[in-house]
PDB file of N, CA and C in Angstrom:
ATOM      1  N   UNK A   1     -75.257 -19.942  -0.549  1.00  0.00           N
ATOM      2  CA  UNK A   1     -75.778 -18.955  -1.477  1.00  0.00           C
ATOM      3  C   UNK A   1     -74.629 -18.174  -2.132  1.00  0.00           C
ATOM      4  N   UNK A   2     -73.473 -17.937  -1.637  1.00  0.00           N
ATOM      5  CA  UNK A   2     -72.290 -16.926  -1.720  1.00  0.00           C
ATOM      6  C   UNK A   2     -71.755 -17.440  -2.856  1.00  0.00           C
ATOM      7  N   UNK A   3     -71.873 -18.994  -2.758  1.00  0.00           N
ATOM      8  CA  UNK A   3     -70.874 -20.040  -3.502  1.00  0.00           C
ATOM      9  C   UNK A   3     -71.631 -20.216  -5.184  1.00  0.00           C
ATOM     10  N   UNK A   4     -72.531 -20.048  -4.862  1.00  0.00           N
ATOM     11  CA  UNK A   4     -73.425 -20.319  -5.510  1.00  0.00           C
ATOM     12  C   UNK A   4     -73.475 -18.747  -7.123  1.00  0.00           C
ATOM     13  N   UNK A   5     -73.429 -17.571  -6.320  1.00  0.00           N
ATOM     14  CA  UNK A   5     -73.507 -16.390  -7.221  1.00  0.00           C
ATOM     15  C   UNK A   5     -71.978 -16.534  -7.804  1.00  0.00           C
ATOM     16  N   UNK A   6     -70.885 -16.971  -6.754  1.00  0.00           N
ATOM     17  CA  UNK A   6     -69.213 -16.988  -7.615  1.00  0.00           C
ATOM     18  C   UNK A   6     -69.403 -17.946  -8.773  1.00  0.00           C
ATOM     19  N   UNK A   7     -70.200 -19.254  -8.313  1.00  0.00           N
ATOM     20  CA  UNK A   7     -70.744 -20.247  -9.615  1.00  0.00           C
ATOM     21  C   UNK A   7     -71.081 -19.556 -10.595  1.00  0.00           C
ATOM     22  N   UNK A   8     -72.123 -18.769 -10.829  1.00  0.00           N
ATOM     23  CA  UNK A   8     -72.971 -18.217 -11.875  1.00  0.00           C
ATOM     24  C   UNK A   8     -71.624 -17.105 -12.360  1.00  0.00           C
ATOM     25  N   UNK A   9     -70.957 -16.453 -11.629  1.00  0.00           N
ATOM     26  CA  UNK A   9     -70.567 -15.447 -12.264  1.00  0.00           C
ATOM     27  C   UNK A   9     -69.184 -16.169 -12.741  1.00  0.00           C
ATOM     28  N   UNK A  10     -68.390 -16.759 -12.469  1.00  0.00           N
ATOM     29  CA  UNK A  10     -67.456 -17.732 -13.311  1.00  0.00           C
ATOM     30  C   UNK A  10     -67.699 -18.837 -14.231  1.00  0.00           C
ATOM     31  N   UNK A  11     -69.345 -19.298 -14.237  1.00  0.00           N
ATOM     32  CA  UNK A  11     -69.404 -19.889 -15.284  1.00  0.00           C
ATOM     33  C   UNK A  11     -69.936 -18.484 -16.540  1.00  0.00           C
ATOM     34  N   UNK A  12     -70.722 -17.504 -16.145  1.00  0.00           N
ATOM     35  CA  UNK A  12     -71.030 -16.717 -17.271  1.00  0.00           C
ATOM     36  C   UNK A  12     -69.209 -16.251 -17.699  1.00  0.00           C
ATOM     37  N   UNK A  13     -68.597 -15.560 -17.199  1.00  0.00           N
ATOM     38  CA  UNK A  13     -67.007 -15.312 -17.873  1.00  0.00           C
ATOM     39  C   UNK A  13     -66.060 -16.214 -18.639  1.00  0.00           C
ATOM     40  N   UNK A  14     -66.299 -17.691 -18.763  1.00  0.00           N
ATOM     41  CA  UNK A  14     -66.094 -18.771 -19.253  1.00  0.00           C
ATOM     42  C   UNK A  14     -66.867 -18.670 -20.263  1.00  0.00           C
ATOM     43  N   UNK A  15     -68.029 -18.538 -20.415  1.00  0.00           N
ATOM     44  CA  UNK A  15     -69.383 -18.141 -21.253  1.00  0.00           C
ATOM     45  C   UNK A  15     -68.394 -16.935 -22.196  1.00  0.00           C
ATOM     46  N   UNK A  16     -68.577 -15.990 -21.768  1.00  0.00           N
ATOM     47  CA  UNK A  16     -68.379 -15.135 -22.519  1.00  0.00           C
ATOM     48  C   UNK A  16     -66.731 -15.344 -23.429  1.00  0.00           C
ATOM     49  N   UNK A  17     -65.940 -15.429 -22.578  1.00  0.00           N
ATOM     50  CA  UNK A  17     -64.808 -15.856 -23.365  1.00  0.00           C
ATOM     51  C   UNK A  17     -64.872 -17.228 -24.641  1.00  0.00           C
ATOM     52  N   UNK A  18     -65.743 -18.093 -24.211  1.00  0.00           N
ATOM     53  CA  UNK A  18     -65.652 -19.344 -25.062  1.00  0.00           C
ATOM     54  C   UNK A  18     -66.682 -18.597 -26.420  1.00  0.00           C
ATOM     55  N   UNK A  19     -67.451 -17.656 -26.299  1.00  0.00           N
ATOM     56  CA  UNK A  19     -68.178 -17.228 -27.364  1.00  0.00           C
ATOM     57  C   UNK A  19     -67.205 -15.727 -28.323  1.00  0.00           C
ATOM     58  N   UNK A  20     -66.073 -15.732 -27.801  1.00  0.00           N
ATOM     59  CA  UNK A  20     -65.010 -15.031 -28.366  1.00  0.00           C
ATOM     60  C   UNK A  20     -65.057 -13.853 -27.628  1.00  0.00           C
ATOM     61  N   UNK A  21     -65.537 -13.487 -26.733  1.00  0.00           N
ATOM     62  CA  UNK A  21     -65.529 -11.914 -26.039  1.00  0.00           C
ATOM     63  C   UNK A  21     -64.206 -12.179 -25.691  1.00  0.00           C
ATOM     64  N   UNK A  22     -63.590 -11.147 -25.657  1.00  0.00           N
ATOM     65  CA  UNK A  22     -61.892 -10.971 -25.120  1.00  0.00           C
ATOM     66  C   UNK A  22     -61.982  -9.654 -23.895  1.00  0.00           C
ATOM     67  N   UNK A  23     -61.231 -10.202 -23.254  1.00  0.00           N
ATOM     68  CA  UNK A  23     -61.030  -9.005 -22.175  1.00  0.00           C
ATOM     69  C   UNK A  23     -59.547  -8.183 -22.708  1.00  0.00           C
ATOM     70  N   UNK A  24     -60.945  -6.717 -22.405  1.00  0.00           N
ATOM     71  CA  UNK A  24     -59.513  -5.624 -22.927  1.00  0.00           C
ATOM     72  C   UNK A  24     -58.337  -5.717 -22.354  1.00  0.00           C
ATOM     73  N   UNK A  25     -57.694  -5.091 -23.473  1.00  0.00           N
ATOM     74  CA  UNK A  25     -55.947  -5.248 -23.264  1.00  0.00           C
ATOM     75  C   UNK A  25     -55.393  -3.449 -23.876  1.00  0.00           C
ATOM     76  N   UNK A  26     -54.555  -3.001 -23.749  1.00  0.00           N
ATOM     77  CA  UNK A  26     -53.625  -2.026 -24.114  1.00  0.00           C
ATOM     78  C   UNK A  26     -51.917  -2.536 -24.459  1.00  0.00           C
ATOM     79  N   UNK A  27     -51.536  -2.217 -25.797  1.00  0.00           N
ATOM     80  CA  UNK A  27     -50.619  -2.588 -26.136  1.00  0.00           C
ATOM     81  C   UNK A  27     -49.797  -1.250 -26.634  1.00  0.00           C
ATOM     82  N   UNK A  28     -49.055  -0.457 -25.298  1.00  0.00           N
ATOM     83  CA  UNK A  28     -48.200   0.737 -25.839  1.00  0.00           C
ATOM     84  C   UNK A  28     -46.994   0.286 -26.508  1.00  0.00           C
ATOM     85  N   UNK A  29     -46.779   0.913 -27.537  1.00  0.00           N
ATOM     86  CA  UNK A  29     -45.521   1.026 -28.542  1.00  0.00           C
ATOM     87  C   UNK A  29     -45.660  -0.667 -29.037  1.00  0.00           C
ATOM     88  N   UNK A  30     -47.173  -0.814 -29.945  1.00  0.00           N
ATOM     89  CA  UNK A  30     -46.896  -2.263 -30.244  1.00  0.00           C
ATOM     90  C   UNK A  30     -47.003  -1.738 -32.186  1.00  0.00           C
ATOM     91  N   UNK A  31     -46.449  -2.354 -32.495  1.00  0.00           N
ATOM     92  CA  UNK A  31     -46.033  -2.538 -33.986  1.00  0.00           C
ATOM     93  C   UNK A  31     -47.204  -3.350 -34.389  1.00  0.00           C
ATOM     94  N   UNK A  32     -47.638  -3.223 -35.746  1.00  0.00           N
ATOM     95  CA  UNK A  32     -48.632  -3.658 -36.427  1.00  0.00           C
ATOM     96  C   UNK A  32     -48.422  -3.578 -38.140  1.00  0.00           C
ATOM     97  N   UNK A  33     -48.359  -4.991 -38.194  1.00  0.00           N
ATOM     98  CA  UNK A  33     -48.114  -5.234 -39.900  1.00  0.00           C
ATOM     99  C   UNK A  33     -49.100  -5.885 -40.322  1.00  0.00           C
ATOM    100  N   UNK A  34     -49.843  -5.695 -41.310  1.00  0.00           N
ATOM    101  CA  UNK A  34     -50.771  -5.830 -42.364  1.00  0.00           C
ATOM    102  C   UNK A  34     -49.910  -6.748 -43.264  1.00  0.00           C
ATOM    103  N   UNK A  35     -50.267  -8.382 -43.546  1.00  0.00           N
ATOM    104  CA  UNK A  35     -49.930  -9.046 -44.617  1.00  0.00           C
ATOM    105  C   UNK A  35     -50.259  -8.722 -45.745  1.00  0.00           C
ATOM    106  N   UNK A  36     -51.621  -8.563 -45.743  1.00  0.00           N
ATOM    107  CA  UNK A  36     -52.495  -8.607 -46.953  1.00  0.00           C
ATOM    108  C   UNK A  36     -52.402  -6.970 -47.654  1.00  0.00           C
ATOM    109  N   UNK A  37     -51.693  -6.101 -47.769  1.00  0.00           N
ATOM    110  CA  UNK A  37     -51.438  -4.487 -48.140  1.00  0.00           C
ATOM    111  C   UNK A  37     -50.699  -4.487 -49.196  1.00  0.00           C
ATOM    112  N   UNK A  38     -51.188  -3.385 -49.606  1.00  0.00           N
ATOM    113  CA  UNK A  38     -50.839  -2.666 -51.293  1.00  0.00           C
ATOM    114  C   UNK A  38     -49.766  -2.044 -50.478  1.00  0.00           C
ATOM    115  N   UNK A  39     -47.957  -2.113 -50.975  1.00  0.00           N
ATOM    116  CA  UNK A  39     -47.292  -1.771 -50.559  1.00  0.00           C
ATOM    117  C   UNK A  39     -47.317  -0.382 -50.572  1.00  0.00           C
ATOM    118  N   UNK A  40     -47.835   0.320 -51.366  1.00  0.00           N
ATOM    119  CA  UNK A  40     -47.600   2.095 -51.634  1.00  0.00           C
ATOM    120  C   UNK A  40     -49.055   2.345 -50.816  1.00  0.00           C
ATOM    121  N   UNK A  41     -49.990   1.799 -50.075  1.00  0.00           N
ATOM    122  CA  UNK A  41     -50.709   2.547 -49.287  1.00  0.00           C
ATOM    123  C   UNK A  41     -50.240   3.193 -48.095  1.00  0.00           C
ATOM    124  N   UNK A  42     -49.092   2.978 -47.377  1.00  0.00           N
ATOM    125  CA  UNK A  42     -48.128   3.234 -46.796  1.00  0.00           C
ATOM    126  C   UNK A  42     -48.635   2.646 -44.837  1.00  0.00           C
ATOM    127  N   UNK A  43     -49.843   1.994 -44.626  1.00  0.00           N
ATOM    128  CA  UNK A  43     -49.983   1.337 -43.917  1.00  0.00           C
ATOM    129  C   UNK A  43     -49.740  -0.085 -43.439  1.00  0.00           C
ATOM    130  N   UNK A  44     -48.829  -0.053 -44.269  1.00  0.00           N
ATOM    131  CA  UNK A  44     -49.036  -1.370 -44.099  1.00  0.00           C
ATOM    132  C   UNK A  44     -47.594  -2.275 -42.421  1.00  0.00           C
ATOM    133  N   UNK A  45     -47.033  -1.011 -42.191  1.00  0.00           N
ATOM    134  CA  UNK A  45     -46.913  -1.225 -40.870  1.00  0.00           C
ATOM    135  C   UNK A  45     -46.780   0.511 -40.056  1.00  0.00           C
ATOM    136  N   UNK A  46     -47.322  -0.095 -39.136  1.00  0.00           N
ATOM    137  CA  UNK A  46     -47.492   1.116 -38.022  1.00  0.00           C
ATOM    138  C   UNK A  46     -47.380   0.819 -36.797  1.00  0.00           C
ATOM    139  N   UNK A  47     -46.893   1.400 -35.857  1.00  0.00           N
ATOM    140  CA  UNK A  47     -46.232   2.038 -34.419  1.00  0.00           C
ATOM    141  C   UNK A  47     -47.268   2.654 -34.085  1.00  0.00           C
ATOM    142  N   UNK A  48     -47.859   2.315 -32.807  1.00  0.00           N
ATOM    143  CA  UNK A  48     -48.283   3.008 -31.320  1.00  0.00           C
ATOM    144  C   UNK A  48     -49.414   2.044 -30.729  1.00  0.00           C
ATOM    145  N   UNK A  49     -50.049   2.748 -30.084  1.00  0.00           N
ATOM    146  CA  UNK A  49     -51.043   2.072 -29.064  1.00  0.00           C
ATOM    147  C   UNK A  49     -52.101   1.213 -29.729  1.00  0.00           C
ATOM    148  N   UNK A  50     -52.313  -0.007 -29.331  1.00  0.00           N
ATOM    149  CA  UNK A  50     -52.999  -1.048 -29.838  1.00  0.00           C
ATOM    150  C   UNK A  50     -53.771  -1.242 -28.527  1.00  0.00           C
ATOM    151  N   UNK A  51     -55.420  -1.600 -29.065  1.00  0.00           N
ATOM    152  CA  UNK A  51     -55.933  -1.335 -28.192  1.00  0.00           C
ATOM    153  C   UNK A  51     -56.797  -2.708 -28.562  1.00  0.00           C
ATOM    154  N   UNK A  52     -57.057  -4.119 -27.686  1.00  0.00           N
ATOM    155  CA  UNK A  52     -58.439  -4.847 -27.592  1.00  0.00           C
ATOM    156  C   UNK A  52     -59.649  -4.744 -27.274  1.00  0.00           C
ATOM    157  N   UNK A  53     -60.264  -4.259 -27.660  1.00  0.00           N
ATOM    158  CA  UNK A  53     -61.835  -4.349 -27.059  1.00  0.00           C
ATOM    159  C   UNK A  53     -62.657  -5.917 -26.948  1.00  0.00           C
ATOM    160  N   UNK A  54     -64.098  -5.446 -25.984  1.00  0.00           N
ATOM    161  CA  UNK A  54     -64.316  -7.039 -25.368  1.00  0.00           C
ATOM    162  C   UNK A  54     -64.970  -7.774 -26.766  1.00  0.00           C
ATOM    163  N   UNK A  55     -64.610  -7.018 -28.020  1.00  0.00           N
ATOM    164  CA  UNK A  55     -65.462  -7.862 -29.429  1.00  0.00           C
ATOM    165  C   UNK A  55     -64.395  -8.401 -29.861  1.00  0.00           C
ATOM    166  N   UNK A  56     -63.262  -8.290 -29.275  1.00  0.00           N
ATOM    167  CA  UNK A  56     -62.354  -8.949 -30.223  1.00  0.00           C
ATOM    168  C   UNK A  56     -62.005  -7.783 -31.277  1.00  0.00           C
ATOM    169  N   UNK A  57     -61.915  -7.103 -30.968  1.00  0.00           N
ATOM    170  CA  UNK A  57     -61.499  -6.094 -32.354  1.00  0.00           C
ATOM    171  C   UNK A  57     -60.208  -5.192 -31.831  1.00  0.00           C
ATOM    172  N   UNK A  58     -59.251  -5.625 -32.611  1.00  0.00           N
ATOM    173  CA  UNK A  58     -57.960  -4.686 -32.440  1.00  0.00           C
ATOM    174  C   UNK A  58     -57.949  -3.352 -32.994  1.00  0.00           C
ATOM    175  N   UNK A  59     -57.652  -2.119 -32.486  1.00  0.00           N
ATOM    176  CA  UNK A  59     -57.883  -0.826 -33.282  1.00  0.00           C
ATOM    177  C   UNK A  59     -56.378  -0.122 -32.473  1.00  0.00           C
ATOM    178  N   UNK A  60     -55.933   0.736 -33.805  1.00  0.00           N
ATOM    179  CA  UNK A  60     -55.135   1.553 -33.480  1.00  0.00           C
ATOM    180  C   UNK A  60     -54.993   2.823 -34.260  1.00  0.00           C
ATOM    181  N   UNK A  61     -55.182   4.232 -33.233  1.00  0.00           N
ATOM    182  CA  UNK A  61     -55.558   5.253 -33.746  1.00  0.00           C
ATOM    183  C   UNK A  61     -54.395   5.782 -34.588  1.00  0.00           C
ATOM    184  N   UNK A  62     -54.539   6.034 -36.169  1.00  0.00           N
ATOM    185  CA  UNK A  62     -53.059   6.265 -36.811  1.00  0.00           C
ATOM    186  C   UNK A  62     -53.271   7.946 -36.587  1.00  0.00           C
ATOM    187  N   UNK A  63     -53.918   9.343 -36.642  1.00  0.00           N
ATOM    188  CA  UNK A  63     -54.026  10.213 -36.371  1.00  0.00           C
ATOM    189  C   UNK A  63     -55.748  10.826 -35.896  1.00  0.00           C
ATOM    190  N   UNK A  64     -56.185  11.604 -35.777  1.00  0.00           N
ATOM    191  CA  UNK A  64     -57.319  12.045 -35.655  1.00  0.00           C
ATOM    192  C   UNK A  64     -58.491  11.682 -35.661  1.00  0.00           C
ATOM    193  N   UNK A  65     -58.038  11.052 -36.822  1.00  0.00           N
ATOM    194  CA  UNK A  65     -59.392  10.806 -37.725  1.00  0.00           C
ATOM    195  C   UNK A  65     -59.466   9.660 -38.142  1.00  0.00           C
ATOM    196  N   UNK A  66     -58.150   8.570 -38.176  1.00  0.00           N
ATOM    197  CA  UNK A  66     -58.511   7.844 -38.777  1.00  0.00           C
ATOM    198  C   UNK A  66     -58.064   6.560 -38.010  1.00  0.00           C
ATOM    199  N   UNK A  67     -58.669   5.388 -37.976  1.00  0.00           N
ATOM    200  CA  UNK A  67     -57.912   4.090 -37.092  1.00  0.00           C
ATOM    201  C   UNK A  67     -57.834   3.313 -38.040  1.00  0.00           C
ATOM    202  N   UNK A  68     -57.104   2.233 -38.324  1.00  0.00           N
ATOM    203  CA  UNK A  68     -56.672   0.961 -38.067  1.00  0.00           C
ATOM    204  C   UNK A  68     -57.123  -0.337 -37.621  1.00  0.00           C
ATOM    205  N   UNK A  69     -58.423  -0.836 -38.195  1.00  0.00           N
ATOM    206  CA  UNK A  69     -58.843  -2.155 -37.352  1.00  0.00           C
ATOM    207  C   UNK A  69     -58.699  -3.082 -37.782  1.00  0.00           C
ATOM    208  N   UNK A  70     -58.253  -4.366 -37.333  1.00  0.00           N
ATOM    209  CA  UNK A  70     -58.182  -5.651 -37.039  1.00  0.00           C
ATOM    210  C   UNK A  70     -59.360  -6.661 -36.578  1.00  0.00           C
ATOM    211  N   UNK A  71     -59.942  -7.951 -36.755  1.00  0.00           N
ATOM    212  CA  UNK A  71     -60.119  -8.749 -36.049  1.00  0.00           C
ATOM    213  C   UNK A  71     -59.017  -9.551 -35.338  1.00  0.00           C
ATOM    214  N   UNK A  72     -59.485 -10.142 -34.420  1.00  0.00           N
ATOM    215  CA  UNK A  72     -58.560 -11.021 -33.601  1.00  0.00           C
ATOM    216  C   UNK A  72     -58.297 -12.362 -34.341  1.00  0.00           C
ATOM    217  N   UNK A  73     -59.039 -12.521 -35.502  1.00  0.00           N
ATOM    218  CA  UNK A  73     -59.161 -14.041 -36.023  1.00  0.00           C
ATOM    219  C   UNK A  73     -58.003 -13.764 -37.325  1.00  0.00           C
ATOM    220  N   UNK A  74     -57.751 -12.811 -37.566  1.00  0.00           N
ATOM    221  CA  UNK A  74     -57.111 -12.427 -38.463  1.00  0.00           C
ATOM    222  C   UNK A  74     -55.646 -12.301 -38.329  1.00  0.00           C
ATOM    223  N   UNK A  75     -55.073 -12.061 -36.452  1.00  0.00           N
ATOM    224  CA  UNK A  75     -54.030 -12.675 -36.138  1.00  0.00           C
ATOM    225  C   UNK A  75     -53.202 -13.305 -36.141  1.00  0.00           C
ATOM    226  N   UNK A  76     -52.275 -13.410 -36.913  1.00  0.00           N
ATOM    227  CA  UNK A  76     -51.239 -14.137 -37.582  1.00  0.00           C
ATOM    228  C   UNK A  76     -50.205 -14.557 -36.436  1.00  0.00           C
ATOM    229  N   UNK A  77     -49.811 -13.694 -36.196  1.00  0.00           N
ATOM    230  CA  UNK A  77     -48.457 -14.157 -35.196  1.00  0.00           C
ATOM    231  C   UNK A  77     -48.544 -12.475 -33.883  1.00  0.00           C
ATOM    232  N   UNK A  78     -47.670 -12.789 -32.674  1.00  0.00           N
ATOM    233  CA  UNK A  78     -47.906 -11.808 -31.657  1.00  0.00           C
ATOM    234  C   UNK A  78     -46.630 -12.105 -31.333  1.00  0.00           C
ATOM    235  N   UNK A  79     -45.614 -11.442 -31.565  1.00  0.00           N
ATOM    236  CA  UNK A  79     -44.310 -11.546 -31.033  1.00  0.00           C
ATOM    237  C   UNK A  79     -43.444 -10.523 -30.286  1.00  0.00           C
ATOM    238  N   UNK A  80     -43.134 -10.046 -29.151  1.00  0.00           N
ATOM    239  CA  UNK A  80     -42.631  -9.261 -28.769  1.00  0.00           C
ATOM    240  C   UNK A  80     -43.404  -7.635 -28.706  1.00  0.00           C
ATOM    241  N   UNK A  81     -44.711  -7.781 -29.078  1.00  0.00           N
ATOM    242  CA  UNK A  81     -45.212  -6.582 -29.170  1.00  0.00           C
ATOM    243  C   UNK A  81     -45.099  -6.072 -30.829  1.00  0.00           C
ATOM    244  N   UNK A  82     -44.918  -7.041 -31.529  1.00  0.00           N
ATOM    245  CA  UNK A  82     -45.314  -6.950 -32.735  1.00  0.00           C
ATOM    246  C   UNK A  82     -46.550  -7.623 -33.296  1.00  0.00           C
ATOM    247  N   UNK A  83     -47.335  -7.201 -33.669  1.00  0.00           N
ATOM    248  CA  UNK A  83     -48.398  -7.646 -34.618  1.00  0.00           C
ATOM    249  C   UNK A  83     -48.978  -7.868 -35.620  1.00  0.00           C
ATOM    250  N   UNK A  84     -49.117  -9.204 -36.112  1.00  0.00           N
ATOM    251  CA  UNK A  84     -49.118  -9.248 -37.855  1.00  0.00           C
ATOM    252  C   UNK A  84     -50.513  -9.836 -37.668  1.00  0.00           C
ATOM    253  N   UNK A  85     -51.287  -9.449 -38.557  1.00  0.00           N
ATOM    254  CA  UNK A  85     -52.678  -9.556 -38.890  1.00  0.00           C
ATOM    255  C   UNK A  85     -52.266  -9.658 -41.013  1.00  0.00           C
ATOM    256  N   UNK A  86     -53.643 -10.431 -40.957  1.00  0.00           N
ATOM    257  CA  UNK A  86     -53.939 -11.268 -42.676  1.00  0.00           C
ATOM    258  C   UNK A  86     -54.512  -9.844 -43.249  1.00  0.00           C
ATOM    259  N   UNK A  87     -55.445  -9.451 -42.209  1.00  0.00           N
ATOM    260  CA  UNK A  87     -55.797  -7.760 -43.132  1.00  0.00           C
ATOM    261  C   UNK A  87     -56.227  -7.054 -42.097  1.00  0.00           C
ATOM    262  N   UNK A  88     -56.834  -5.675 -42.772  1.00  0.00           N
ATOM    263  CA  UNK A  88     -57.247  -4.532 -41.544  1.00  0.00           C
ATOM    264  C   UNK A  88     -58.281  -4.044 -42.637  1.00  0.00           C
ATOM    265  N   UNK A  89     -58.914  -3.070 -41.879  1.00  0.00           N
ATOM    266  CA  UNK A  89     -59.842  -1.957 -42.536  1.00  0.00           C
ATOM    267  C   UNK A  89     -59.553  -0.911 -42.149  1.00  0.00           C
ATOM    268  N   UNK A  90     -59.392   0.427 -42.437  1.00  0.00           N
ATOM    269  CA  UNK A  90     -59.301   1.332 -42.132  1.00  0.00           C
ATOM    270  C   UNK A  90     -60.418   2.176 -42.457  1.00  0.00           C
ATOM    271  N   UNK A  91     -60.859   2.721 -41.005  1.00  0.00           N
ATOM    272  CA  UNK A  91     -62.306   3.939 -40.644  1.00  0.00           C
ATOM    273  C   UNK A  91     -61.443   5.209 -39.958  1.00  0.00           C
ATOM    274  N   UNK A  92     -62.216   5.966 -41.729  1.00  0.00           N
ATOM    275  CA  UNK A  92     -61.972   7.349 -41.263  1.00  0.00           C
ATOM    276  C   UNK A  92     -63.147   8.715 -41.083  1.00  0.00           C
ATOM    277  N   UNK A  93     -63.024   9.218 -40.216  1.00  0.00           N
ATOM    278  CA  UNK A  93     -64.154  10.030 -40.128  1.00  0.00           C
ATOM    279  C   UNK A  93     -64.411  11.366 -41.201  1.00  0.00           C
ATOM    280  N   UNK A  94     -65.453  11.177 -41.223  1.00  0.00           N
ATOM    281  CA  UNK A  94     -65.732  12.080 -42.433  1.00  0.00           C
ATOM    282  C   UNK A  94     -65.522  13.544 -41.970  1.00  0.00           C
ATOM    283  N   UNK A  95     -65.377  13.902 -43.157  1.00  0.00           N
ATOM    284  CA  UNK A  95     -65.160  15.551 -43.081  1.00  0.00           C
ATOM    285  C   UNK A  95     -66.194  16.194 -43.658  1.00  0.00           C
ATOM    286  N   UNK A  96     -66.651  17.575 -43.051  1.00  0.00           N
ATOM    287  CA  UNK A  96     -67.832  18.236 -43.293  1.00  0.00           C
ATOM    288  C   UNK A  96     -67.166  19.822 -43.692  1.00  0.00           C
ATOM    289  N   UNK A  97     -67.279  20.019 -44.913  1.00  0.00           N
ATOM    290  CA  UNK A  97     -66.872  21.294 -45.347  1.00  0.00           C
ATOM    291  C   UNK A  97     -68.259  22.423 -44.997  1.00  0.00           C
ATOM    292  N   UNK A  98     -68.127  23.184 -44.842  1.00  0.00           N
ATOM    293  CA  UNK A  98     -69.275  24.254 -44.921  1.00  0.00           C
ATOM    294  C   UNK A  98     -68.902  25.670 -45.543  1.00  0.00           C
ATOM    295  N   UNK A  99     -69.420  25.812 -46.344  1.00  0.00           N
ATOM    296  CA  UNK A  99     -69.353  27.264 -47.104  1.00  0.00           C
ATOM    297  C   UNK A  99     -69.311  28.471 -45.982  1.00  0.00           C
TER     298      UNK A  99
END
């Protein structure tokens, strides 16, 4: 029976990885370059914590408010803690003025 639940639970993690789930990762002081960037947006490389989540989605917080995301498919090259991705989106949180 023992053998049997390690079965189920190593074939579902095989499962999940082969359907693209990624197991999180933390990448301190990893570099991140944007191929695809308008050179004067001024993102188009950035320094600090790179973070995987289990969707496959790379995010890195550039201040407060605003991150930096990646897909994983969009991954170009991973070298030394550098990261080049084809493009990003950037989500920023809105601001609420009140009189």
């Amino acid at each position: 029976m023992k053998k049997l639940i390690v079965g189920i639970w190593l074939l579902l993690f095989i499962a999940a990885i082969e359907l693209g789930l990624s197991i999180p990762s933390t990448y301190p002081h990893a570099t991140v370059i944007i191929e695809d960037c308008k050179k004067d947006s001024g993102f188009c490389k950035n320094t600090g914590v790179l973070e995987l989540s289990f969707t496959g989605t790379y995010s890195m917080q550039l201040d407060h408010q605003s991150n930096l995301e990646m897909d994983k498919n969009d991954l170009v090259n991973n070298d030394e803690n550098i990261f080049t991705f084809k493009s990003a989106f950037l989500r920023i949180a809105p601001v609420i003025i009140q009189n």
